[in-house]
ModelCIF file with pLDDT and N, C-alpha, C, O atoms, coordinates in Angstrom:
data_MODEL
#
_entry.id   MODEL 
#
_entity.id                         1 
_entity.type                       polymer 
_entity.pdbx_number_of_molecules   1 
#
_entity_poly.entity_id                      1 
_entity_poly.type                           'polypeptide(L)' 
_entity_poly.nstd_linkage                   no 
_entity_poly.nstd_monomer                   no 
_entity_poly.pdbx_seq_one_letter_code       
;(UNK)(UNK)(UNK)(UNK)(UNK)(UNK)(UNK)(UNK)(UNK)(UNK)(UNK)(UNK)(UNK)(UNK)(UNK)(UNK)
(UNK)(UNK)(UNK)(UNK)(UNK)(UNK)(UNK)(UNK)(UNK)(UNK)(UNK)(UNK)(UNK)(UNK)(UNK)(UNK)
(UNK)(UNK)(UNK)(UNK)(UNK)(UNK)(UNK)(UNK)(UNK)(UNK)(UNK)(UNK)
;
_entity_poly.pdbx_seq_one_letter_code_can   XXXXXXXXXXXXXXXXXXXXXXXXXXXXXXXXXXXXXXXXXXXX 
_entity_poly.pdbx_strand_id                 A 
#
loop_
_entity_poly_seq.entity_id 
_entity_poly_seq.num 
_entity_poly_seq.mon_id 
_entity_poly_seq.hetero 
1 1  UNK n 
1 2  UNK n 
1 3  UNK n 
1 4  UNK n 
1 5  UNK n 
1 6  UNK n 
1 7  UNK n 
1 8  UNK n 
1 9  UNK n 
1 10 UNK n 
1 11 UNK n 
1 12 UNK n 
1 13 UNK n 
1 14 UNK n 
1 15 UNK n 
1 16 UNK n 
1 17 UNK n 
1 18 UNK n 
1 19 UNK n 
1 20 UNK n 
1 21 UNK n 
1 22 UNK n 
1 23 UNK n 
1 24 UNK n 
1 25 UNK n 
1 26 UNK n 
1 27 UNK n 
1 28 UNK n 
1 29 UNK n 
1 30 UNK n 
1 31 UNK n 
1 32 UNK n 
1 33 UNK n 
1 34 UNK n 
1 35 UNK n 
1 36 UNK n 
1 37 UNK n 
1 38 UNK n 
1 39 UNK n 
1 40 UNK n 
1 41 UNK n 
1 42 UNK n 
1 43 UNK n 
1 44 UNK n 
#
_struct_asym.id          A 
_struct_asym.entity_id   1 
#
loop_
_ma_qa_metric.id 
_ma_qa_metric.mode 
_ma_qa_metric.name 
_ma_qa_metric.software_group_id 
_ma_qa_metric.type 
1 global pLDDT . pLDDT 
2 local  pLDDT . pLDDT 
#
_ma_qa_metric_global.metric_id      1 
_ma_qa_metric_global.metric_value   92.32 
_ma_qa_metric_global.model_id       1 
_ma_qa_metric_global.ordinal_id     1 
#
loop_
_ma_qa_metric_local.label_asym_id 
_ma_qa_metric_local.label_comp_id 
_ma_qa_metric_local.label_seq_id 
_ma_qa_metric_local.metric_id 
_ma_qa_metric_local.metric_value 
_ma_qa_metric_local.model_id 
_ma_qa_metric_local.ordinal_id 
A UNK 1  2 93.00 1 1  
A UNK 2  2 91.00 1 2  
A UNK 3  2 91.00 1 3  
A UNK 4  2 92.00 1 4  
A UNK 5  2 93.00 1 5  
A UNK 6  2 91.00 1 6  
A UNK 7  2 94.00 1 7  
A UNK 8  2 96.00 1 8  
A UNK 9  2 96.00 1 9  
A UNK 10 2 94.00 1 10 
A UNK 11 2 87.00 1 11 
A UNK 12 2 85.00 1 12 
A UNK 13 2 85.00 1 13 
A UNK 14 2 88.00 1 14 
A UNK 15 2 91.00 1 15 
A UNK 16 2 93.00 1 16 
A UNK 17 2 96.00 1 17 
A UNK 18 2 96.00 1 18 
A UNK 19 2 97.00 1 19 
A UNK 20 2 97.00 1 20 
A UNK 21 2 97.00 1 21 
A UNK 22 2 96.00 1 22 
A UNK 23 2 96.00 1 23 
A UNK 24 2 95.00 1 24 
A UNK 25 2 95.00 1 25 
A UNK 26 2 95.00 1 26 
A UNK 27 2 92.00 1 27 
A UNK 28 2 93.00 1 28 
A UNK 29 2 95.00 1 29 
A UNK 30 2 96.00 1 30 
A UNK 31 2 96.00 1 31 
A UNK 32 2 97.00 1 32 
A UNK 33 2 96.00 1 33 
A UNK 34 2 96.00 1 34 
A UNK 35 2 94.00 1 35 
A UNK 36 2 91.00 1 36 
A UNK 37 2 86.00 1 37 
A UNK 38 2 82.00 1 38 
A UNK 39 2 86.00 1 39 
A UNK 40 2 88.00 1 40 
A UNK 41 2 92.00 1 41 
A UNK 42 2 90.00 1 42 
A UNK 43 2 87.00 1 43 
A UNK 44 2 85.00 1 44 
#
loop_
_atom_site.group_PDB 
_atom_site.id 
_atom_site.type_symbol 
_atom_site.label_atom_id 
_atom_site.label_alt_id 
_atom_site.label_comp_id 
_atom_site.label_asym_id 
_atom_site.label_entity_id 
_atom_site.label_seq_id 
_atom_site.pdbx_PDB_ins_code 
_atom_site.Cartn_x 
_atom_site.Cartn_y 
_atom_site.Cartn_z 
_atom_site.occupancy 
_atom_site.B_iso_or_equiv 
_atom_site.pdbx_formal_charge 
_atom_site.auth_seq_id 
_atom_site.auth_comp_id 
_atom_site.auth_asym_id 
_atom_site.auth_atom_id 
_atom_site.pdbx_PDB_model_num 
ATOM 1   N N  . UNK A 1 1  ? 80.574  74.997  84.259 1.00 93.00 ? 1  UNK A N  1 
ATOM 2   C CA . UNK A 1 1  ? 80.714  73.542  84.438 1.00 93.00 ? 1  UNK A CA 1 
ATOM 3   C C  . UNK A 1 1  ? 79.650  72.782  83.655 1.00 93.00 ? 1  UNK A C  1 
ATOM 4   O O  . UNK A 1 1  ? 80.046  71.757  83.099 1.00 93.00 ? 1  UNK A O  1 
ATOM 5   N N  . UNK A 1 2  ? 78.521  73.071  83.536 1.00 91.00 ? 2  UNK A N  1 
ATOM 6   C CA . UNK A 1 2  ? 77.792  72.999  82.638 1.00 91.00 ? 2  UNK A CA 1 
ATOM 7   C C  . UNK A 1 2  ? 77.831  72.422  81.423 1.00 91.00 ? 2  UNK A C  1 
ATOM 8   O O  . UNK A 1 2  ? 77.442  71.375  80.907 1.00 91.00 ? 2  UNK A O  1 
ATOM 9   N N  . UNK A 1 3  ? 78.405  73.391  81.114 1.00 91.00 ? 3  UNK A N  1 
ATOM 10  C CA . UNK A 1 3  ? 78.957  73.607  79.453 1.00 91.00 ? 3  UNK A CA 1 
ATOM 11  C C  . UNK A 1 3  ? 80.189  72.507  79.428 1.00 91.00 ? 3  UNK A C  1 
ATOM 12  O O  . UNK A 1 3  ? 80.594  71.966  78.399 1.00 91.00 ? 3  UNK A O  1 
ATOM 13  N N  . UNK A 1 4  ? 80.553  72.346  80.358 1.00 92.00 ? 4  UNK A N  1 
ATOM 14  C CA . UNK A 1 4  ? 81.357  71.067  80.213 1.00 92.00 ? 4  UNK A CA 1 
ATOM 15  C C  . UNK A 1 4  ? 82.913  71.797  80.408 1.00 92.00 ? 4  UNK A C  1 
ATOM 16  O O  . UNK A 1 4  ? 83.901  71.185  80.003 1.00 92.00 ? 4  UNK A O  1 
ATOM 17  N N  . UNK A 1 5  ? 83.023  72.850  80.914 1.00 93.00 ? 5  UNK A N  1 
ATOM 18  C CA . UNK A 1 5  ? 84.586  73.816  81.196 1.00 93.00 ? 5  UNK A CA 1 
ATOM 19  C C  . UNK A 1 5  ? 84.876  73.311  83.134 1.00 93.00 ? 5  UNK A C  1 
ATOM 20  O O  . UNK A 1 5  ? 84.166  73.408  84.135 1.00 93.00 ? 5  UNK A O  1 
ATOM 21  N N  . UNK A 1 6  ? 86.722  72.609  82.796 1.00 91.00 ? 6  UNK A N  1 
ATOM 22  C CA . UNK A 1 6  ? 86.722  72.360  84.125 1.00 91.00 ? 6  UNK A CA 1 
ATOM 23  C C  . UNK A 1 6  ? 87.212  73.161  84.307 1.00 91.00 ? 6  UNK A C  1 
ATOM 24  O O  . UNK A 1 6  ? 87.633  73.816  83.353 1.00 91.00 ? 6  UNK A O  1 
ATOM 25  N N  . UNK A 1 7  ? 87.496  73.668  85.906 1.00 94.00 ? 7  UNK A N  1 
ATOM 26  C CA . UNK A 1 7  ? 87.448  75.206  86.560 1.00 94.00 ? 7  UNK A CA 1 
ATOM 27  C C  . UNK A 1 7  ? 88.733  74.763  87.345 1.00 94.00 ? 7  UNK A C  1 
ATOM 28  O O  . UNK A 1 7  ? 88.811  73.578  87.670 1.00 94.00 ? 7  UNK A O  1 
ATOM 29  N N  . UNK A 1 8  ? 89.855  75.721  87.706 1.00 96.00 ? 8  UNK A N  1 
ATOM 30  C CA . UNK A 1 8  ? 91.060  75.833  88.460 1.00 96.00 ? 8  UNK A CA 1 
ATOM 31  C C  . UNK A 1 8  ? 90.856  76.662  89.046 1.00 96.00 ? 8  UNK A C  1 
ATOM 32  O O  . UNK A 1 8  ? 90.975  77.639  88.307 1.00 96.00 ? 8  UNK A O  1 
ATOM 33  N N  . UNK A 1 9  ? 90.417  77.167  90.655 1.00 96.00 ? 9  UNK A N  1 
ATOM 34  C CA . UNK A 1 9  ? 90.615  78.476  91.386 1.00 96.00 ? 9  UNK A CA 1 
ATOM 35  C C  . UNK A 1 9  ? 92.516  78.470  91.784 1.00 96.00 ? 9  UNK A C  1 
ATOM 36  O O  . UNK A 1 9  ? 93.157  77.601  92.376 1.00 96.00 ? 9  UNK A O  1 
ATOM 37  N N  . UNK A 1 10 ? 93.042  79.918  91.129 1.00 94.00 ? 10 UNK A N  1 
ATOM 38  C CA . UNK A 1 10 ? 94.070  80.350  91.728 1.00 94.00 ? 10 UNK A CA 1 
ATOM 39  C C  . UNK A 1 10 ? 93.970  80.938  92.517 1.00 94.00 ? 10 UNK A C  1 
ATOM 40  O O  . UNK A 1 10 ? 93.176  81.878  92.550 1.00 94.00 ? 10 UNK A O  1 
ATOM 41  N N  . UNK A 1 11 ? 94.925  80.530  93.687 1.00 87.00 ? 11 UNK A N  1 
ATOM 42  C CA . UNK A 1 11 ? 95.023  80.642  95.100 1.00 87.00 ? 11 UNK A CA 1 
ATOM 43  C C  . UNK A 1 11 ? 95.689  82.198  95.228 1.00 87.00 ? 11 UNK A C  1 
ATOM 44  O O  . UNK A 1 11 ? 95.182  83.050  95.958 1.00 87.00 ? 11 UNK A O  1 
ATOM 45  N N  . UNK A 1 12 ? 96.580  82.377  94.626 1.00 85.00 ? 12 UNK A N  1 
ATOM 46  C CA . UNK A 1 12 ? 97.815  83.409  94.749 1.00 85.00 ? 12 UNK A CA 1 
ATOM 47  C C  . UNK A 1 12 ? 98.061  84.493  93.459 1.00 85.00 ? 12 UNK A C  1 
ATOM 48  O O  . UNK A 1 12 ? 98.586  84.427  92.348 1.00 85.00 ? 12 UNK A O  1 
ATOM 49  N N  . UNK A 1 13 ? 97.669  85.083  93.920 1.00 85.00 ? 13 UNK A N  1 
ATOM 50  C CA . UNK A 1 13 ? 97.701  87.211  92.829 1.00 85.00 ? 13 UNK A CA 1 
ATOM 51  C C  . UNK A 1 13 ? 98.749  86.186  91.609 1.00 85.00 ? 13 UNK A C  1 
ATOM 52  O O  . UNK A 1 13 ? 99.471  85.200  91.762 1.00 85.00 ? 13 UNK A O  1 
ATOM 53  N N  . UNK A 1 14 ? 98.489  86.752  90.802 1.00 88.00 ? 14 UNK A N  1 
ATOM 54  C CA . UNK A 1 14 ? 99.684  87.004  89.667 1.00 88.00 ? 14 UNK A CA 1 
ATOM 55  C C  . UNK A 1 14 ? 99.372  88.224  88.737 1.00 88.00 ? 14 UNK A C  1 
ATOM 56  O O  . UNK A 1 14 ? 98.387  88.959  88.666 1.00 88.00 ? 14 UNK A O  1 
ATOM 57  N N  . UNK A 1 15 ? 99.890  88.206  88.436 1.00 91.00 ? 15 UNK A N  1 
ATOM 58  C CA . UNK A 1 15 ? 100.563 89.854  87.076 1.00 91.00 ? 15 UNK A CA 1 
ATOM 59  C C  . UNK A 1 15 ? 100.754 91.121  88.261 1.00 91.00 ? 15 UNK A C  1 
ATOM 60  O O  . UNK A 1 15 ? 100.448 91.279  89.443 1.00 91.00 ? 15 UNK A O  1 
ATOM 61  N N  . UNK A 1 16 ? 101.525 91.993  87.068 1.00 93.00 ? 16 UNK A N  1 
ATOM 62  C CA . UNK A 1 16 ? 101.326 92.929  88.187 1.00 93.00 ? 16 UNK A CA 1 
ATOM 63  C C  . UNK A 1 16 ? 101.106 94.079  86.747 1.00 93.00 ? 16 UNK A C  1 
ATOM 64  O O  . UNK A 1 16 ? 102.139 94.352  86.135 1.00 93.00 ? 16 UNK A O  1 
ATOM 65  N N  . UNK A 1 17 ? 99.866  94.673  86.285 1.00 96.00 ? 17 UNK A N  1 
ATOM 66  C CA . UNK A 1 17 ? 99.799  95.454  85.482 1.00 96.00 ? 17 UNK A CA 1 
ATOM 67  C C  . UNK A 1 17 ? 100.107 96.579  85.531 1.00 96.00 ? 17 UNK A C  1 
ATOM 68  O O  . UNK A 1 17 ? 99.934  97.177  86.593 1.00 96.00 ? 17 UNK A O  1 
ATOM 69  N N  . UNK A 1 18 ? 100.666 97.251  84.407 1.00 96.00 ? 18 UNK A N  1 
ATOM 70  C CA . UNK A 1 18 ? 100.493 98.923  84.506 1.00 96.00 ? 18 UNK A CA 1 
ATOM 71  C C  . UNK A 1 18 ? 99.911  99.597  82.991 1.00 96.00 ? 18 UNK A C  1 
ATOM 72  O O  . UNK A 1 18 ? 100.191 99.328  81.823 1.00 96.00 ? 18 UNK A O  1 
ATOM 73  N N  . UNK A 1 19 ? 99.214  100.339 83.454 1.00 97.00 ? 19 UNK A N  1 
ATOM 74  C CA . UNK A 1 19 ? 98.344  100.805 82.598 1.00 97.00 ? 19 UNK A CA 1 
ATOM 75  C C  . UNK A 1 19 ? 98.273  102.704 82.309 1.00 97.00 ? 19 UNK A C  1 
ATOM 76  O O  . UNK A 1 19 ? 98.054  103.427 83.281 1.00 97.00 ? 19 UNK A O  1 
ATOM 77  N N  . UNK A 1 20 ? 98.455  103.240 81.083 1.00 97.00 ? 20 UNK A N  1 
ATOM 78  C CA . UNK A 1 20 ? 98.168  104.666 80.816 1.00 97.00 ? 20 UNK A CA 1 
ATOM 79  C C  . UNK A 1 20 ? 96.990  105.220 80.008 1.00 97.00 ? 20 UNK A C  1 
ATOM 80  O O  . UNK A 1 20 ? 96.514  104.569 79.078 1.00 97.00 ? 20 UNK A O  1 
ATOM 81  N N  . UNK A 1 21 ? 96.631  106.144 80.280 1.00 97.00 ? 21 UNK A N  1 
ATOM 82  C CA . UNK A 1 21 ? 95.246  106.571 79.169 1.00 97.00 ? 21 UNK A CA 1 
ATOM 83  C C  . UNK A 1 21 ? 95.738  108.016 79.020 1.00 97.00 ? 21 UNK A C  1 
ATOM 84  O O  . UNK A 1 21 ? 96.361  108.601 79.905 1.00 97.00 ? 21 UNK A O  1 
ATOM 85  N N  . UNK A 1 22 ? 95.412  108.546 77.835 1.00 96.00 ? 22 UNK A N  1 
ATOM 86  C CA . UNK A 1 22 ? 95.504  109.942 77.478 1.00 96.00 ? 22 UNK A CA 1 
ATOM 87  C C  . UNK A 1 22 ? 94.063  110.158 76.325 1.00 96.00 ? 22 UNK A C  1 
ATOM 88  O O  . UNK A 1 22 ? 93.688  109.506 75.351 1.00 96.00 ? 22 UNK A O  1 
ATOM 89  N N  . UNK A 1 23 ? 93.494  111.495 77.063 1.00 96.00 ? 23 UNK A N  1 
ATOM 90  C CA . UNK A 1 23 ? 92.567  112.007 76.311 1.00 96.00 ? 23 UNK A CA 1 
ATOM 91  C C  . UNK A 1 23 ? 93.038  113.344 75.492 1.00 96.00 ? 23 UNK A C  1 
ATOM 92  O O  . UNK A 1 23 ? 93.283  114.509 75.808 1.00 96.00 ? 23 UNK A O  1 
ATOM 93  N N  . UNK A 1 24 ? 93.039  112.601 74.308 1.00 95.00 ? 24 UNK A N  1 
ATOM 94  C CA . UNK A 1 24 ? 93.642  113.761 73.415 1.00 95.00 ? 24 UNK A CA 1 
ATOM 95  C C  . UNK A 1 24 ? 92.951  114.919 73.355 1.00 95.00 ? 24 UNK A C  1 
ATOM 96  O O  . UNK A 1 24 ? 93.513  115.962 73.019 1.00 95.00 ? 24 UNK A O  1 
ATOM 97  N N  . UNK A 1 25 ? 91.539  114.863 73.701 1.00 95.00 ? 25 UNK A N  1 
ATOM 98  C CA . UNK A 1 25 ? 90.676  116.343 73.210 1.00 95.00 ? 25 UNK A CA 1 
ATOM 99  C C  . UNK A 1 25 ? 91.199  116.661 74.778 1.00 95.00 ? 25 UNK A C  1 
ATOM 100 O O  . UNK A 1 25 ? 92.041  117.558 74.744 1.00 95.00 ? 25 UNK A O  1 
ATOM 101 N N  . UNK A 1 26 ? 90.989  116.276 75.869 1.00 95.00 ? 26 UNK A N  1 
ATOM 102 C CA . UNK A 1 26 ? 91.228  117.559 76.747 1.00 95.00 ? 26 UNK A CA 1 
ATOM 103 C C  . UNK A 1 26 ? 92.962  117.439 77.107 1.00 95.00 ? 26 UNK A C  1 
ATOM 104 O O  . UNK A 1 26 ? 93.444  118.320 77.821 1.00 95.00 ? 26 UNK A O  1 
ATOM 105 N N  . UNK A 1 27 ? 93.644  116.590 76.709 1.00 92.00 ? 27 UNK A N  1 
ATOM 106 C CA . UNK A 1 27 ? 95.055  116.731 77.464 1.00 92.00 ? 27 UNK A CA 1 
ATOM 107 C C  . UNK A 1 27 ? 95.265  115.662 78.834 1.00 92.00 ? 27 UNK A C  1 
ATOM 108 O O  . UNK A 1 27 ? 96.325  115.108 79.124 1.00 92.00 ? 27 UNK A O  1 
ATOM 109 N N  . UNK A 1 28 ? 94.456  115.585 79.297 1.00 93.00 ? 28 UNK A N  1 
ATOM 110 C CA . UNK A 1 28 ? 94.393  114.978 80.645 1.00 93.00 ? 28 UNK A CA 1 
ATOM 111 C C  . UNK A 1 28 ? 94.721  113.105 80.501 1.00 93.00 ? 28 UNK A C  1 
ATOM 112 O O  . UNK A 1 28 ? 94.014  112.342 79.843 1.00 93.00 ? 28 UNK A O  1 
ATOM 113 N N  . UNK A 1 29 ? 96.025  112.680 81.346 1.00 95.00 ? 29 UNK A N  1 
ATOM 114 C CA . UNK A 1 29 ? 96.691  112.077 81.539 1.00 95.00 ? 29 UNK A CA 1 
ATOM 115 C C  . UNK A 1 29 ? 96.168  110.651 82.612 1.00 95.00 ? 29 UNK A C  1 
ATOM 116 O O  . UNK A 1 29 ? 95.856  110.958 83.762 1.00 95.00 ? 29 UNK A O  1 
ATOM 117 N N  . UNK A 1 30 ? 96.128  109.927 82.422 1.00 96.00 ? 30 UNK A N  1 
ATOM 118 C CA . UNK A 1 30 ? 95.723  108.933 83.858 1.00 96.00 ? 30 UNK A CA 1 
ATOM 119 C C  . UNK A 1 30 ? 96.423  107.846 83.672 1.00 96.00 ? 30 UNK A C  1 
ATOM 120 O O  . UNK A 1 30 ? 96.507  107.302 82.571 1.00 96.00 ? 30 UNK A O  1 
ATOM 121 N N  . UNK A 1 31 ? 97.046  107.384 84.826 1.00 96.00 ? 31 UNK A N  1 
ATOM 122 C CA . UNK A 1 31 ? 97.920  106.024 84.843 1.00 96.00 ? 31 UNK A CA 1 
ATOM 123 C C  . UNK A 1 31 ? 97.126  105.075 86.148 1.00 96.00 ? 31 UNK A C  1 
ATOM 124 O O  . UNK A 1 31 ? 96.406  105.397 87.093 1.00 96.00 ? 31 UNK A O  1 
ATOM 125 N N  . UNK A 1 32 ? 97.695  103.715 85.626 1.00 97.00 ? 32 UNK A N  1 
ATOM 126 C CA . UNK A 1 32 ? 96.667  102.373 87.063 1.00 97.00 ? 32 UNK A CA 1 
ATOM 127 C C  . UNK A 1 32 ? 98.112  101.700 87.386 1.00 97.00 ? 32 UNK A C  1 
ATOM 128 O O  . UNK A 1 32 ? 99.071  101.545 86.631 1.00 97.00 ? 32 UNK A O  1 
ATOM 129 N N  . UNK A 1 33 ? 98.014  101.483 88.234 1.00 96.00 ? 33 UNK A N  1 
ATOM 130 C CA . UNK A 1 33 ? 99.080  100.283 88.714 1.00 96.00 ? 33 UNK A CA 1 
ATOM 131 C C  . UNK A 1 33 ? 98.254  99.074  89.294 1.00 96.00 ? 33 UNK A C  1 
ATOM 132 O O  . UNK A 1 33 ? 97.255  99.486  89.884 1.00 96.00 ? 33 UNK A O  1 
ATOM 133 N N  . UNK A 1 34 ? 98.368  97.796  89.300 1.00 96.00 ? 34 UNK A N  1 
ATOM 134 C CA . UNK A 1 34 ? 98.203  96.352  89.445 1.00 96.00 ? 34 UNK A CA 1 
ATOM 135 C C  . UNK A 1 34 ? 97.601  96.226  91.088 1.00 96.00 ? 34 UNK A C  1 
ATOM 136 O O  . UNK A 1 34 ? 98.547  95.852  91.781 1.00 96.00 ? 34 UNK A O  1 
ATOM 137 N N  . UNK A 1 35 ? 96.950  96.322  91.529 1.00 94.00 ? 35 UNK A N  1 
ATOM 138 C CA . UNK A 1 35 ? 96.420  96.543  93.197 1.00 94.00 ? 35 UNK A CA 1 
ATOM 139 C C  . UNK A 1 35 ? 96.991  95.158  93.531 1.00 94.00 ? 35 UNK A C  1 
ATOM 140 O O  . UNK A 1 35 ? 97.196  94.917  94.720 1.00 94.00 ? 35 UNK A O  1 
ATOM 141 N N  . UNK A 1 36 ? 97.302  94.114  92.508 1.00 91.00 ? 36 UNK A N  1 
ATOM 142 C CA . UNK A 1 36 ? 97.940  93.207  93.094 1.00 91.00 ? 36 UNK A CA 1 
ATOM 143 C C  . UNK A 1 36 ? 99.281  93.066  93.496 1.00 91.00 ? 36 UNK A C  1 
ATOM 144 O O  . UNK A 1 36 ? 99.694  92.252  94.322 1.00 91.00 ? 36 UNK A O  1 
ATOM 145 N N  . UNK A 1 37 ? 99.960  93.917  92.860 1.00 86.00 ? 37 UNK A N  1 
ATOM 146 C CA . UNK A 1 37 ? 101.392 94.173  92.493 1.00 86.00 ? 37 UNK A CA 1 
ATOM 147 C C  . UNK A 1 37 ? 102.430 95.397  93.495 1.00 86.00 ? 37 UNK A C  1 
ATOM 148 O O  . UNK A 1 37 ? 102.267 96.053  94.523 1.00 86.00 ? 37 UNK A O  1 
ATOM 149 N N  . UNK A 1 38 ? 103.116 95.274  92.856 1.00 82.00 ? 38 UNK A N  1 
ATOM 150 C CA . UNK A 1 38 ? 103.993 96.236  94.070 1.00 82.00 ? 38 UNK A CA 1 
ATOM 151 C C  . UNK A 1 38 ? 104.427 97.688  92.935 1.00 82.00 ? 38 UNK A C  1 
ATOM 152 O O  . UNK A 1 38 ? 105.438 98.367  93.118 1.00 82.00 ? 38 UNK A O  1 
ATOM 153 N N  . UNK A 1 39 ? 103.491 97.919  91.865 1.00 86.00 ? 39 UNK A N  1 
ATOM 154 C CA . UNK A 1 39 ? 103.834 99.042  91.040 1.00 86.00 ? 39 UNK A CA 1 
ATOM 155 C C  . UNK A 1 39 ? 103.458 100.173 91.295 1.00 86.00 ? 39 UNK A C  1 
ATOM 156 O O  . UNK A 1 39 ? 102.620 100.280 92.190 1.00 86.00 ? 39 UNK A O  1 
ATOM 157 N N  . UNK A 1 40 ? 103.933 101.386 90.614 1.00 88.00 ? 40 UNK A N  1 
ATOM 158 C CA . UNK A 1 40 ? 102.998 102.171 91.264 1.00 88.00 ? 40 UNK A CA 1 
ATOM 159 C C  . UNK A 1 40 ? 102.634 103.629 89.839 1.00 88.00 ? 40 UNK A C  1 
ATOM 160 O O  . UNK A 1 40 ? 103.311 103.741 88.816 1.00 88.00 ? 40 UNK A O  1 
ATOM 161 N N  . UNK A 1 41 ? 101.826 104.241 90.089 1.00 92.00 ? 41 UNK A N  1 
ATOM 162 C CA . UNK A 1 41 ? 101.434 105.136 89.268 1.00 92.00 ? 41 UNK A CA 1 
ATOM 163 C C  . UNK A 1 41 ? 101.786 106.222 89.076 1.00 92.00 ? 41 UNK A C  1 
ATOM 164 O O  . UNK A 1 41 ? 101.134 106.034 88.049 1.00 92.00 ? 41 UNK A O  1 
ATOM 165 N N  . UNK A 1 42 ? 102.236 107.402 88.991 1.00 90.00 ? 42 UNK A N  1 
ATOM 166 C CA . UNK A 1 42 ? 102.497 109.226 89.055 1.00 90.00 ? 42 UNK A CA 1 
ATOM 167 C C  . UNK A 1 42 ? 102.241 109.670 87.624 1.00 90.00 ? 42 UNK A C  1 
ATOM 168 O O  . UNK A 1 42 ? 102.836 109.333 86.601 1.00 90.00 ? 42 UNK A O  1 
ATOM 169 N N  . UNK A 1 43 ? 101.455 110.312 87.748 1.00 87.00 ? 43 UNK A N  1 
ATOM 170 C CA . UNK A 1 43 ? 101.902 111.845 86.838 1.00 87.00 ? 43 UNK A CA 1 
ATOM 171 C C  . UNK A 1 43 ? 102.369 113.042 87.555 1.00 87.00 ? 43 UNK A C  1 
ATOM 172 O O  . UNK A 1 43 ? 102.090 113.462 88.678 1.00 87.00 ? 43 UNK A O  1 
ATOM 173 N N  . UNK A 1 44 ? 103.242 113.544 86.519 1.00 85.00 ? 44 UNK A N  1 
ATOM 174 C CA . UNK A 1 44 ? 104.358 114.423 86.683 1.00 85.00 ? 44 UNK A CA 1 
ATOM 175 C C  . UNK A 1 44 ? 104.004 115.577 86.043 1.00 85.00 ? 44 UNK A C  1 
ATOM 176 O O  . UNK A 1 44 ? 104.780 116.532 86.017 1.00 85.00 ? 44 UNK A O  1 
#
């Protein structure tokens, strides 16, 4: 505020992300789902 930036607090979650990582040197797989969201993660 300072700096002169006006500020909006959102009240209510939005996005719902999903996310994968793979480490090529060892193989090993990891997925995120959105803790806000209704997604969800597995490896298979």
């Amino acid at each position: 505020r300072a700096r002169g930036h006006r500020l909006s607090l959102i009240e209510r979650d939005y996005g719902n992300q999903q996310v994968l990582f793979w480490d090529k040197r060892s193989g090993a797989v990891q997925a995120a789902s959105d803790p806000r969201g209704i997604g969800r993660a597995l490896t298979v």
